[in-house]
N, C-alpha and C. Protein backbone atom coordinates (compact mmCIF):
# COMPACT_ATOMS: atom_id res chain seq x y z
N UNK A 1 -25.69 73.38 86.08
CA UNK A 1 -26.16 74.42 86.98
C UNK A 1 -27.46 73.95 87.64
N UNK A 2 -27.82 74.39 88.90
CA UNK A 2 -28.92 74.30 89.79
C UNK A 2 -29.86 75.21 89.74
N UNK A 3 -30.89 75.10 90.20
CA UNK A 3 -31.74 76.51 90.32
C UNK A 3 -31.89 76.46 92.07
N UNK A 4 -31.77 77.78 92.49
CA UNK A 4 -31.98 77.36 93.71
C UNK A 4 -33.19 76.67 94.75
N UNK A 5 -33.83 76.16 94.24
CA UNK A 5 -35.33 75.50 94.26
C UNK A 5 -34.99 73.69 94.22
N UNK A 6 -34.00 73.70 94.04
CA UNK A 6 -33.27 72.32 93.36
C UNK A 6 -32.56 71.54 94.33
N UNK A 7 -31.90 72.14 95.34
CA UNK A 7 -31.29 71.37 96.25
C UNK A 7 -31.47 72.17 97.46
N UNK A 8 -30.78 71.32 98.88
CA UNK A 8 -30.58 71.90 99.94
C UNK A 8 -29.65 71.72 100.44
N UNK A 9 -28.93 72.07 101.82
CA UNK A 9 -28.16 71.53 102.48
C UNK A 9 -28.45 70.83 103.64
N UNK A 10 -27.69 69.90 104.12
CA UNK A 10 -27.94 68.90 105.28
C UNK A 10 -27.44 67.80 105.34
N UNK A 11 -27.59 67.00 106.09
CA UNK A 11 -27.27 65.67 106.90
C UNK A 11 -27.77 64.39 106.15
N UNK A 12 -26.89 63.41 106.25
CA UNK A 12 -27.71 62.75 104.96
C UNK A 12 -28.77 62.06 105.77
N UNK A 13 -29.00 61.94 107.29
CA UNK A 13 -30.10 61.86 107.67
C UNK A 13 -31.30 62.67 107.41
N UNK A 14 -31.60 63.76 107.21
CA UNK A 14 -32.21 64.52 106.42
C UNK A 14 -32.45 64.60 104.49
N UNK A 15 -31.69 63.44 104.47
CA UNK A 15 -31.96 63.53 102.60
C UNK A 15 -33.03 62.53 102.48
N UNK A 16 -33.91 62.79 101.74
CA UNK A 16 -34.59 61.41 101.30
C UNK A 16 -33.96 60.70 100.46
N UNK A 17 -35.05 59.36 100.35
CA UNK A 17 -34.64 58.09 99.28
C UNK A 17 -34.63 59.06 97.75
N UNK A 18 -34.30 58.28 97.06
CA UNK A 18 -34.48 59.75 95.63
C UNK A 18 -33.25 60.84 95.84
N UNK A 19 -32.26 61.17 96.65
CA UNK A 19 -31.43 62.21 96.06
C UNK A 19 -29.93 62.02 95.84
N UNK A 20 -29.44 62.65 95.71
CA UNK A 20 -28.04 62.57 95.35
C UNK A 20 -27.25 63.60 96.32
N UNK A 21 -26.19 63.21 97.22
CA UNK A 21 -25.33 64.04 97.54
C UNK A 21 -23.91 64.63 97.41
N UNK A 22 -24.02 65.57 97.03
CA UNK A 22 -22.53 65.95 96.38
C UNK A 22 -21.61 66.81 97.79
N UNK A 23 -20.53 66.44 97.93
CA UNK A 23 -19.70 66.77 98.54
C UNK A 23 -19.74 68.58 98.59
N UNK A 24 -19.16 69.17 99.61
CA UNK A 24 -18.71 70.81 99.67
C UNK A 24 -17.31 70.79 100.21
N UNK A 25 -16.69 70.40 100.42
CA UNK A 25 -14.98 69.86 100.61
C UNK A 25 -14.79 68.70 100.90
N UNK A 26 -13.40 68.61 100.47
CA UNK A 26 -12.91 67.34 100.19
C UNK A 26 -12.78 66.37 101.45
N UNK A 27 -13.70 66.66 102.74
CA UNK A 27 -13.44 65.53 103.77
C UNK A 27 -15.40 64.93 103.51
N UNK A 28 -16.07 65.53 102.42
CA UNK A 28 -17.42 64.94 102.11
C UNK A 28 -17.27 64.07 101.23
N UNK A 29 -18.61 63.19 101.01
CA UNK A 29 -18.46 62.39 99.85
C UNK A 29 -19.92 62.48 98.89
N UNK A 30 -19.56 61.85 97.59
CA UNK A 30 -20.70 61.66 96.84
C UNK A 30 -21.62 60.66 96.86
N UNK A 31 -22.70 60.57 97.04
CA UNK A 31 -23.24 59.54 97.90
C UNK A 31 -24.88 59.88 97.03
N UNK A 32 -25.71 58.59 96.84
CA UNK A 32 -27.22 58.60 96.25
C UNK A 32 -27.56 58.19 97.55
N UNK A 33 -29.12 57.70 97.62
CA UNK A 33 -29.84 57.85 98.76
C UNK A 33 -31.01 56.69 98.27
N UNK A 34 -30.90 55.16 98.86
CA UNK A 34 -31.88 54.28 98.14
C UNK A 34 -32.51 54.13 99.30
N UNK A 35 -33.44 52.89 99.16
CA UNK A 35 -34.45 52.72 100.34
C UNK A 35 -34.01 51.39 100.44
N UNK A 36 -32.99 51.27 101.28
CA UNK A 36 -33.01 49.10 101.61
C UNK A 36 -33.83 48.71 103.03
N UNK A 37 -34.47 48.05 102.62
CA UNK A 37 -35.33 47.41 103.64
C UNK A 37 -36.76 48.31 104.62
N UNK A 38 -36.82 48.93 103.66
CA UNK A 38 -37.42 50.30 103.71
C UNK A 38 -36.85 51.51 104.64
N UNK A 39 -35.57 51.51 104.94
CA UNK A 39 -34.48 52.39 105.29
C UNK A 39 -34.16 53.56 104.65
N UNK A 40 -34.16 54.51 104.43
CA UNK A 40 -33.19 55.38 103.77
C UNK A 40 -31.74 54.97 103.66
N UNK A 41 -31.24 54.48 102.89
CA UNK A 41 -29.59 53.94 102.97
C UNK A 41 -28.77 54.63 102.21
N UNK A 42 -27.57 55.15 102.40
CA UNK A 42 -25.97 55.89 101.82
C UNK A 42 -25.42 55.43 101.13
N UNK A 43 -25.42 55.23 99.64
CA UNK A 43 -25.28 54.52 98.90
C UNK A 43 -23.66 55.31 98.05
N UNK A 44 -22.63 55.16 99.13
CA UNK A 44 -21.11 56.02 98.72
C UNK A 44 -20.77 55.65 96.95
N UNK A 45 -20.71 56.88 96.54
CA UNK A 45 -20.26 56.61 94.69
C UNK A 45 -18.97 57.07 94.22
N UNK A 46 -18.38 58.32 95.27
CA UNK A 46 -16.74 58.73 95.30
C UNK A 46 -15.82 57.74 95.17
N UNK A 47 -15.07 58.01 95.51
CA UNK A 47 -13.52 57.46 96.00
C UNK A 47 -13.53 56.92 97.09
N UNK A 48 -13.92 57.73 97.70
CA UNK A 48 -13.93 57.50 99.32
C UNK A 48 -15.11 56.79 99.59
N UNK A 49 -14.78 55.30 99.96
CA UNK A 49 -15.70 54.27 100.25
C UNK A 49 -16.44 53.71 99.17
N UNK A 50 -16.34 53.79 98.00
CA UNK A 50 -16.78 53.58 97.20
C UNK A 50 -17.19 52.32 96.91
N UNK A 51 -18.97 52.57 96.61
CA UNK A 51 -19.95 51.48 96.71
C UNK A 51 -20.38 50.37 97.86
N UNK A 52 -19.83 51.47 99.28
CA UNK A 52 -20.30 50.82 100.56
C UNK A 52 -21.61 51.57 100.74
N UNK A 53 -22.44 50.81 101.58
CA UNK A 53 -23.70 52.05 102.30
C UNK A 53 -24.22 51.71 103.52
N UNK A 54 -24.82 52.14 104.19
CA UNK A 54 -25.06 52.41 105.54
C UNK A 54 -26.28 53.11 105.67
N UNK A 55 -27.34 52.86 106.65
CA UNK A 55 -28.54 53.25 106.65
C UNK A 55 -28.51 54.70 107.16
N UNK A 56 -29.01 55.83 106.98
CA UNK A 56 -29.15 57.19 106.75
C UNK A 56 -29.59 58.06 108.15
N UNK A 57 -30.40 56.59 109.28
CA UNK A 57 -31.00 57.17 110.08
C UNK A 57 -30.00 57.28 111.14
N UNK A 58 -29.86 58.69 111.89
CA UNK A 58 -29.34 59.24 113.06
C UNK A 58 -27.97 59.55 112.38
N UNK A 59 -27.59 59.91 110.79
CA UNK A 59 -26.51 60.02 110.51
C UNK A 59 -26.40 61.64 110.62
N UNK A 60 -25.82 62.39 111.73
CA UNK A 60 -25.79 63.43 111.33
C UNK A 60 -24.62 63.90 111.31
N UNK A 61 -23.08 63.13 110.93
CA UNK A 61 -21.92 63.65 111.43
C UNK A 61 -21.25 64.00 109.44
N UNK A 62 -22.18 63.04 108.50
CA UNK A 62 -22.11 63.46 107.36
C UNK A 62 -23.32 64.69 106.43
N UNK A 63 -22.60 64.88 105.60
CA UNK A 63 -23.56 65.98 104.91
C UNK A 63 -23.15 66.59 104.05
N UNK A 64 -23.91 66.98 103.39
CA UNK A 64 -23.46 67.51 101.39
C UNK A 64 -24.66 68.64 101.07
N UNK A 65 -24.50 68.84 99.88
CA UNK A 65 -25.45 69.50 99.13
C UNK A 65 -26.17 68.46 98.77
N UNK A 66 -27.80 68.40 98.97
CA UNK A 66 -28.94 67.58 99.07
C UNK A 66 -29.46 67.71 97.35
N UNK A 67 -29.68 66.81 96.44
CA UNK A 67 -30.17 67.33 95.46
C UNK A 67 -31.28 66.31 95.46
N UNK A 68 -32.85 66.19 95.64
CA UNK A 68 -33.97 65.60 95.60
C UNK A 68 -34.28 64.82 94.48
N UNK A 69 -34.89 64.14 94.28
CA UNK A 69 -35.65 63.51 93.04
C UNK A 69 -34.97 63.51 91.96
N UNK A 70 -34.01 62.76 92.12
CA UNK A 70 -32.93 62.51 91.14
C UNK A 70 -33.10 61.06 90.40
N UNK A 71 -32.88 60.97 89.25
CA UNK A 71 -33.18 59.51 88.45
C UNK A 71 -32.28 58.91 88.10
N UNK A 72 -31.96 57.55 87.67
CA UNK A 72 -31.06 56.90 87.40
C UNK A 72 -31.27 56.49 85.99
N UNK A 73 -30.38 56.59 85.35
CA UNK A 73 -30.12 56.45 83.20
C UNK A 73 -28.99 55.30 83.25
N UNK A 74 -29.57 54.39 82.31
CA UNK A 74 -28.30 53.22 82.41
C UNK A 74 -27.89 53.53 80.91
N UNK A 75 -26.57 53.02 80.76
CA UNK A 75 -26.06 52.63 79.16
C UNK A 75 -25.97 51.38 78.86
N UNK A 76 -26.96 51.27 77.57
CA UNK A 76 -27.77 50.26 77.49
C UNK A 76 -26.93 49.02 76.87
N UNK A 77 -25.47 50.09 76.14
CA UNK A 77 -24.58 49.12 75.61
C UNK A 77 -23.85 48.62 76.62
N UNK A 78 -23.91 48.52 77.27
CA UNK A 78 -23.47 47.42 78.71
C UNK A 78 -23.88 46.57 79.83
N UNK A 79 -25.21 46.29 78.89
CA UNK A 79 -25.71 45.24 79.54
C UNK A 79 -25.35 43.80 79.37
N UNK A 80 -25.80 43.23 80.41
CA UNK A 80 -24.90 41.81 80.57
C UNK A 80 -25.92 41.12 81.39
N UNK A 81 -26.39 39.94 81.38
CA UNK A 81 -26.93 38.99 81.99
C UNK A 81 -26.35 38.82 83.32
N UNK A 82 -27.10 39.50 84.59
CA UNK A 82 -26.99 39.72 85.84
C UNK A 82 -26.90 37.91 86.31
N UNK A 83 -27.54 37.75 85.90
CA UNK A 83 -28.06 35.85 86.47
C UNK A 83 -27.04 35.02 86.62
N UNK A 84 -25.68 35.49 85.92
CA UNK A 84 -24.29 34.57 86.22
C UNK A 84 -23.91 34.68 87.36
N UNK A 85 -24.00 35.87 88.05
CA UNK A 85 -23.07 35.89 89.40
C UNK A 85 -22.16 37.38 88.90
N UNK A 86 -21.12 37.31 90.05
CA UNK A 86 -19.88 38.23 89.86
C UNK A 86 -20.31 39.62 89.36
N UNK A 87 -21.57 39.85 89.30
CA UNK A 87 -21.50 41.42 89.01
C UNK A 87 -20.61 42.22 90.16
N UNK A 88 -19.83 43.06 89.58
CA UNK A 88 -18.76 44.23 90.25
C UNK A 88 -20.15 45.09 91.34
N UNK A 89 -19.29 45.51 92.04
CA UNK A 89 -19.78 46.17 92.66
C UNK A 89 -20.03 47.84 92.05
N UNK A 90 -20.92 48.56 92.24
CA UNK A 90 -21.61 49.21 91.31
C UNK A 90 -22.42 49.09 90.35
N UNK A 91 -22.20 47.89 90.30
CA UNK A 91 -23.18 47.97 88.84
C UNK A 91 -24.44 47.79 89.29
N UNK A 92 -25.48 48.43 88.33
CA UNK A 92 -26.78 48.38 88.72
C UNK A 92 -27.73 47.29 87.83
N UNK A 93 -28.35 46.91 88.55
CA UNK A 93 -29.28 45.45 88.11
C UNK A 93 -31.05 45.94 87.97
N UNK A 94 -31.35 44.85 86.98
CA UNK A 94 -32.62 45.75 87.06
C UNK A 94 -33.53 44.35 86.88
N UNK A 95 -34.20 44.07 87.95
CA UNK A 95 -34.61 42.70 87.98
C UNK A 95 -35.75 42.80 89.17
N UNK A 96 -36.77 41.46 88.90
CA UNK A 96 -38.36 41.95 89.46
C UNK A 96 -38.83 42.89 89.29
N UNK A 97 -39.20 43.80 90.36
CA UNK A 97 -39.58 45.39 90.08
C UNK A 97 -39.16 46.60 91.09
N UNK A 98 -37.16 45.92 90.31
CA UNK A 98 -36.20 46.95 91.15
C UNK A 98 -35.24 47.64 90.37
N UNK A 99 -34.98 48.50 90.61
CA UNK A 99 -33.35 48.85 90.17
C UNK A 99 -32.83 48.67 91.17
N UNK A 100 -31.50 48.51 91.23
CA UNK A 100 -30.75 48.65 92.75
C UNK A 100 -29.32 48.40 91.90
N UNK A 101 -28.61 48.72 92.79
CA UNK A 101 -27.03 48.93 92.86
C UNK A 101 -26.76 48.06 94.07
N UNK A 102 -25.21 47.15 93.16
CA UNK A 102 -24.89 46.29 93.74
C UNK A 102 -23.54 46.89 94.88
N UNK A 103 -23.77 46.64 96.28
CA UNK A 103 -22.93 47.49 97.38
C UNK A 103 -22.23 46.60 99.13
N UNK A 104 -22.12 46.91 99.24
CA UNK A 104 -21.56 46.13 100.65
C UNK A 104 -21.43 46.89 101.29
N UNK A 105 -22.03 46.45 102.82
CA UNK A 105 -21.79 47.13 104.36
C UNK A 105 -20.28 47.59 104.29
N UNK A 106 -20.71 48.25 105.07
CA UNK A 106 -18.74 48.59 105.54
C UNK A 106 -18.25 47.64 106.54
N UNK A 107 -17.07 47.36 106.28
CA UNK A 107 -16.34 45.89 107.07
C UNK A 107 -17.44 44.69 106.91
N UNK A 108 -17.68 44.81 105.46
CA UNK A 108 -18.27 43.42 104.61
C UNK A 108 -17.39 43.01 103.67
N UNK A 109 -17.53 41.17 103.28
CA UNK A 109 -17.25 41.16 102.19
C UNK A 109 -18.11 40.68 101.17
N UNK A 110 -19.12 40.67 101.40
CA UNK A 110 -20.76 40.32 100.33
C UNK A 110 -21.00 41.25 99.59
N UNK A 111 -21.69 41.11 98.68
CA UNK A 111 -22.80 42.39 98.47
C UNK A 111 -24.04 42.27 98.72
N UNK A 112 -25.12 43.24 98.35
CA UNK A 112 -26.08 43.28 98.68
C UNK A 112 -26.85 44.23 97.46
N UNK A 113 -28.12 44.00 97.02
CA UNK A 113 -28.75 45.19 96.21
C UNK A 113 -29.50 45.77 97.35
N UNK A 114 -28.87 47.41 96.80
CA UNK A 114 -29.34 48.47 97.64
C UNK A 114 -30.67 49.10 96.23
N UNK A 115 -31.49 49.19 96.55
CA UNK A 115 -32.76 49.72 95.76
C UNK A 115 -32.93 50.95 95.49
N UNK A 116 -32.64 51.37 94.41
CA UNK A 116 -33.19 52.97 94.05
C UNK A 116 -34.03 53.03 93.51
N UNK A 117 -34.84 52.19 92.71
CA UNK A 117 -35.84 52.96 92.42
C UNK A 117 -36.87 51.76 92.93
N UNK A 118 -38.01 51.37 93.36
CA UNK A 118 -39.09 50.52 93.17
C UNK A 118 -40.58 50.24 92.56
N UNK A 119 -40.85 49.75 92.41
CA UNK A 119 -42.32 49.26 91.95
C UNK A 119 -42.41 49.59 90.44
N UNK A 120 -41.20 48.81 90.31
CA UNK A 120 -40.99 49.39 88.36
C UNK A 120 -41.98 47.93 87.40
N UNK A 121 -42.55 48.00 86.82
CA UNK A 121 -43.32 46.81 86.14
C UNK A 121 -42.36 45.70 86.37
N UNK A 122 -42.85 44.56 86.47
CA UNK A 122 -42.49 43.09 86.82
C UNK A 122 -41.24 42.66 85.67
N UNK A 123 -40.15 42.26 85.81
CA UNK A 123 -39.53 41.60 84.94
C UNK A 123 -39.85 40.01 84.59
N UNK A 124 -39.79 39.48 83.63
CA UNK A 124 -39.74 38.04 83.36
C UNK A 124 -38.30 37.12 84.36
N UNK A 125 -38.03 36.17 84.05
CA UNK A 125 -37.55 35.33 84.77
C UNK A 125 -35.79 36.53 84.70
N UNK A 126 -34.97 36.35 85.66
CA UNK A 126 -33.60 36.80 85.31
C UNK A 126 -33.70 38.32 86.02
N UNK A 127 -32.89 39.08 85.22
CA UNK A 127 -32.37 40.47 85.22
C UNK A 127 -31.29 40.83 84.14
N UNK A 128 -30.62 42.06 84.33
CA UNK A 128 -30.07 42.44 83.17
C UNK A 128 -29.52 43.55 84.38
N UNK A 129 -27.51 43.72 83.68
CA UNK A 129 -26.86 44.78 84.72
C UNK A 129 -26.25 45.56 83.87
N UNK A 130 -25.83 46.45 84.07
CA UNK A 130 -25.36 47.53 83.61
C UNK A 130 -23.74 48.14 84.15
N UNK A 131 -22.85 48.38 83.74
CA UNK A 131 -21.84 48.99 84.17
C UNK A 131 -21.37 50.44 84.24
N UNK A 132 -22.50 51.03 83.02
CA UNK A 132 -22.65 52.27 82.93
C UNK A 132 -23.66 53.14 83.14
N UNK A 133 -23.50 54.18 84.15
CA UNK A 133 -25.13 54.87 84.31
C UNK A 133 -24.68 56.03 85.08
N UNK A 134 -26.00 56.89 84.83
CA UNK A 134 -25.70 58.17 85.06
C UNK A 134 -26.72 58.50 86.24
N UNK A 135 -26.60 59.40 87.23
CA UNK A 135 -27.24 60.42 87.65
C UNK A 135 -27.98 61.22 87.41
N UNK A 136 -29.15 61.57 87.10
CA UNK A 136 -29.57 62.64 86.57
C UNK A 136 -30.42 63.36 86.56
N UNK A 137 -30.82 64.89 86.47
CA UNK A 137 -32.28 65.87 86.76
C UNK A 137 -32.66 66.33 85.97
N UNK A 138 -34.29 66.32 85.86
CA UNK A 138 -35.06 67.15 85.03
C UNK A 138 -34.96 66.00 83.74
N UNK A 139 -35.70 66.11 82.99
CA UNK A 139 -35.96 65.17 81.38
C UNK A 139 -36.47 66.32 80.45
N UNK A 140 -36.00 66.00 79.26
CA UNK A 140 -36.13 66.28 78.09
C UNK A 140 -35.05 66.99 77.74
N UNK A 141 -35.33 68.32 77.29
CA UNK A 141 -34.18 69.64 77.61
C UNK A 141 -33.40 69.96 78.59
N UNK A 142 -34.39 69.70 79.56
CA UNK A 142 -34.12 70.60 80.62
C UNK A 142 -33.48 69.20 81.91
N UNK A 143 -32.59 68.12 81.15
CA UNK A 143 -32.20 66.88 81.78
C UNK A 143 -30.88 67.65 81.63
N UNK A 144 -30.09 67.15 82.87
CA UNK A 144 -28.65 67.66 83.57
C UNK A 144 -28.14 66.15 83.94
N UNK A 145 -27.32 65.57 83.47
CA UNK A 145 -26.38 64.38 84.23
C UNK A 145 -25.64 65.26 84.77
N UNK A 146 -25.87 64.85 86.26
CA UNK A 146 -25.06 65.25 87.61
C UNK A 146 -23.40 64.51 87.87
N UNK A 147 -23.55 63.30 87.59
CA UNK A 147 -22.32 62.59 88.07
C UNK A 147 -22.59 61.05 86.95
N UNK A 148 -21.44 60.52 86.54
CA UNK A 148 -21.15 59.58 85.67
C UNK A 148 -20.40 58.22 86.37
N UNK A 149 -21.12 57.42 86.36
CA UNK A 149 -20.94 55.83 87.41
C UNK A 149 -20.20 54.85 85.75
N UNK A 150 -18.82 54.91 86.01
CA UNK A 150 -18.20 53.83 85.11
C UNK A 150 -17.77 52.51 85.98
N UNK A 151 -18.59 51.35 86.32
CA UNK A 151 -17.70 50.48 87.11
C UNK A 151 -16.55 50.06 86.59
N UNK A 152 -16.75 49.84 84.78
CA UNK A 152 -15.24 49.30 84.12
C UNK A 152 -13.94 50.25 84.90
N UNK A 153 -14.38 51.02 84.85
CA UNK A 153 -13.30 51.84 85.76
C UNK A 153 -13.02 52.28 87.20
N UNK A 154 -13.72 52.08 87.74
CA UNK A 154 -13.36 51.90 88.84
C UNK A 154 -12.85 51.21 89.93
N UNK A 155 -11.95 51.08 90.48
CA UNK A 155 -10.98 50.78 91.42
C UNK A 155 -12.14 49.98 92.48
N UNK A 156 -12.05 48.89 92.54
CA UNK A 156 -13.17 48.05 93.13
C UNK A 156 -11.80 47.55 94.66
């Protein structure tokens, strides 16, 4: 549940970096909101397009329920040494002083780390990725996982 203080509605040009967007019918999508290249970027987590993104500005033909200042929780039992290569798409990496999720342009075939969170203390040499991680608001008690990111499962 939300409080109404908690989200808004709008355009994901109107969402900041930090939120999460959840669909209101099924022609929307679920989508986080990172900062690449100091962009606001659409970071798709549904079905639909899943783990493409696209920069946020002048997007006003999409739009969801806006949920702000949303954090990212990894599961820690699925970490794996990012530094080989081949991380799946989705999975999130946590290396220098980034998180980011691994994603591709639309009509790409690369990836790219899209950045959600920054200026996290310095890592040592490498990184470390994750396949499992959550969405999520508020900490302690009063923490809500919004939406559940399995790359093992997902249809890449």
């Amino acid at each position: 549940m939300l409080a109404p203080e908690e989200f808004t509605a709008g355009t994901f040009a109107s969402a900041p970096a930090g939120s999460l967007i959840l669909p209101r019918n099924k022609h929307e999508a679920s989508v986080i909101v990172g900062l690449l290249d100091g962009a606001p970027t659409a970071l798709f987590l549904g079905d639909r397009f899943q783990f493409q993104y696209f920069p946020t500005a002048g997007s006003e033909n999409w739009s969801g329920l806006i949920i702000p200042n949303v954090r990212v929780e990894i599961d820690e039992s699925t970490a794996f040494d990012a530094a080989y290569g081949n991380s799946p798409l989705g999975t999130v990496v946590r290396a220098a002083t980034q998180l980011s999720v691994y994603a591709k342009a639309e009509r790409s075939f690369g990836h790219r780390a899209v950045p959600l969170v920054s200026n996290l203390p310095a890592t040592y040499d490498g990184g470390v990725g994750f396949t499992k991680w959550h969405v999520v608001l508020g900490a302690g008690a009063e923490k809500r996982i919004l939406l559940k990111i399995d790359v093992q499962t997902a249809d890449q």
